[in-house]
C-alpha atoms as a PDB file:
ATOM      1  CA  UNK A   1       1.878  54.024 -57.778  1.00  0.00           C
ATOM      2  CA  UNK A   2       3.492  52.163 -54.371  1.00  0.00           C
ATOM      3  CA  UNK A   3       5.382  54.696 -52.555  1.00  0.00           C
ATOM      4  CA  UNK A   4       9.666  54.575 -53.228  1.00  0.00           C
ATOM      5  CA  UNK A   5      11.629  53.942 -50.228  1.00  0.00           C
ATOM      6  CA  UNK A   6      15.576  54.060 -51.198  1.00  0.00           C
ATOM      7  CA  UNK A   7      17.212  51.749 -50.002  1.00  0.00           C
ATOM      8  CA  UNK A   8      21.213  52.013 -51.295  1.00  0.00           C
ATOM      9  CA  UNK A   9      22.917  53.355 -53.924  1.00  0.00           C
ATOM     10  CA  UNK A  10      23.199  50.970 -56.515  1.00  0.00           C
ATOM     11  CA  UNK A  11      27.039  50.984 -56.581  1.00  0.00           C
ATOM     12  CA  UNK A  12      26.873  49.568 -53.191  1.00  0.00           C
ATOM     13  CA  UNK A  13      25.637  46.306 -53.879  1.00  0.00           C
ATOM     14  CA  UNK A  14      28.079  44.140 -56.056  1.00  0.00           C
ATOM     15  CA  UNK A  15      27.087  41.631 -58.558  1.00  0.00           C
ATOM     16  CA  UNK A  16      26.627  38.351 -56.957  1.00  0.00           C
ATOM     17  CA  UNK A  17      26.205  40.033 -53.235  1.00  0.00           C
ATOM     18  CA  UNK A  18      22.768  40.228 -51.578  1.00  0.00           C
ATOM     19  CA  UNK A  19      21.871  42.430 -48.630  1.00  0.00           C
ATOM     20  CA  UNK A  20      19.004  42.988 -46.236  1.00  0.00           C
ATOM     21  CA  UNK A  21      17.232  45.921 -45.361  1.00  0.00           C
ATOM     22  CA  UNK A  22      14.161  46.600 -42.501  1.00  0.00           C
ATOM     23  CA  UNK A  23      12.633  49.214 -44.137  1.00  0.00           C
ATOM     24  CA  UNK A  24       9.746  51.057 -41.488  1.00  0.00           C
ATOM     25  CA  UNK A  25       6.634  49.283 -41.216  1.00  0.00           C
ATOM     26  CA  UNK A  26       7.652  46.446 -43.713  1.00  0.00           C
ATOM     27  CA  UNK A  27       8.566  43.253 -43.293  1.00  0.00           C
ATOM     28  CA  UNK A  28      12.629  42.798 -44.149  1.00  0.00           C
ATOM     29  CA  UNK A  29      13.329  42.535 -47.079  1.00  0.00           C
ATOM     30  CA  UNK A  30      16.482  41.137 -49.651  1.00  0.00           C
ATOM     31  CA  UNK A  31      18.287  43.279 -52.476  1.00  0.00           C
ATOM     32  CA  UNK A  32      19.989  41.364 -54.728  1.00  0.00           C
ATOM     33  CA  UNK A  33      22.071  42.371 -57.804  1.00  0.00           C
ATOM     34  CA  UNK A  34      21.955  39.443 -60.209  1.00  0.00           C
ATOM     35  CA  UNK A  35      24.828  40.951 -63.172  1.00  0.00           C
ATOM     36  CA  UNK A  36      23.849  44.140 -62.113  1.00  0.00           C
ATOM     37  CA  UNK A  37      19.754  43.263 -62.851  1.00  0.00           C
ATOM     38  CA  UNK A  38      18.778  44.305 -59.153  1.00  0.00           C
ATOM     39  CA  UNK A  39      15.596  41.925 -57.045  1.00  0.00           C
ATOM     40  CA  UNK A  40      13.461  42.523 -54.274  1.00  0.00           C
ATOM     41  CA  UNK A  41      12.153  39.271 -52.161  1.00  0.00           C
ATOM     42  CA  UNK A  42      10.993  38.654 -48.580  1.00  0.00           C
ATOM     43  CA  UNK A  43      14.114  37.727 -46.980  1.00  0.00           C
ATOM     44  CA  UNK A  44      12.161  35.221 -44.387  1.00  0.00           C
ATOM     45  CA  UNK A  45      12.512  31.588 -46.054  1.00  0.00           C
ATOM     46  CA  UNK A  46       9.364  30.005 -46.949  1.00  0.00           C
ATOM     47  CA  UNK A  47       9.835  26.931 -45.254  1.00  0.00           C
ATOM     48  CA  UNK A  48      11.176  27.659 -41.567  1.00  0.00           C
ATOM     49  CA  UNK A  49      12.604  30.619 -39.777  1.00  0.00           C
ATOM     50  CA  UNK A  50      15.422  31.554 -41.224  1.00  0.00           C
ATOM     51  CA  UNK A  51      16.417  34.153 -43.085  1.00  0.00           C
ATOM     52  CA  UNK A  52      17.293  33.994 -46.642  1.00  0.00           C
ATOM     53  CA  UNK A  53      20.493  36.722 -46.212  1.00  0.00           C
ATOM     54  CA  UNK A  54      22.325  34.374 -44.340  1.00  0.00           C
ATOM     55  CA  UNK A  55      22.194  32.108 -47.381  1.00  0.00           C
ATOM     56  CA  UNK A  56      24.020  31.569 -50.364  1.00  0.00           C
ATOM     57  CA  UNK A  57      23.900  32.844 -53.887  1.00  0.00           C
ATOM     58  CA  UNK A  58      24.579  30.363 -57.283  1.00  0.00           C
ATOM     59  CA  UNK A  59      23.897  31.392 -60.396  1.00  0.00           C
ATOM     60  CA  UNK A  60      20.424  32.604 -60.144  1.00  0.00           C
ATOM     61  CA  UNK A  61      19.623  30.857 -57.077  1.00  0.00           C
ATOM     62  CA  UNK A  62      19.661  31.534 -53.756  1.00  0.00           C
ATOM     63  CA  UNK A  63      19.838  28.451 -50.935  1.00  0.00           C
ATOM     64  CA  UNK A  64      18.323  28.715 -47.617  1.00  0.00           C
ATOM     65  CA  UNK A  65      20.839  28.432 -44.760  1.00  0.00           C
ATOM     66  CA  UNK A  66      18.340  26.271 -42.301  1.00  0.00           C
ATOM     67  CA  UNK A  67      17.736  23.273 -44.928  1.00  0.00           C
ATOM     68  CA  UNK A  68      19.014  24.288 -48.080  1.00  0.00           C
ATOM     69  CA  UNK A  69      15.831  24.657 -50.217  1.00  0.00           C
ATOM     70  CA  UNK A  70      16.452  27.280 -53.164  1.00  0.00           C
ATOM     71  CA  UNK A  71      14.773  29.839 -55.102  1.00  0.00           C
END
């Protein structure tokens, strides 16, 4: 089993919000609470360098703030 790293408390992150973490030795990383249904992505965009925390959340989807792809 992957080792846990803990991040936040879960009350921390509201539904809808999104935040980053750097975790040691990792790439960064984006938390997002989706109705309170929590997701782990790579925060880097997969199209250009930007990252995906400086984006936008709709609905499920979350839009890249260099050219506005989603995912």
């Amino acid at each position: 089993m992957p080792e846990r790293i803990p991040l936040c408390q879960s009350d921390s992150v509201a539904p809808g919000e999104m935040v980053r973490f750097e975790p040691p030795g990792m790439d960064p990383i984006l938390l997002i609470n989706d109705g309170g249904e929590f997701h782990l992505i790579e925060d880097d965009c997969t199209h250009g360098l930007a990252s995906l925390a400086d984006g936008r959340i709709e609905g499920h989807l979350i839009f890249c703030p260099l050219h506005g792809g989603s995912f």
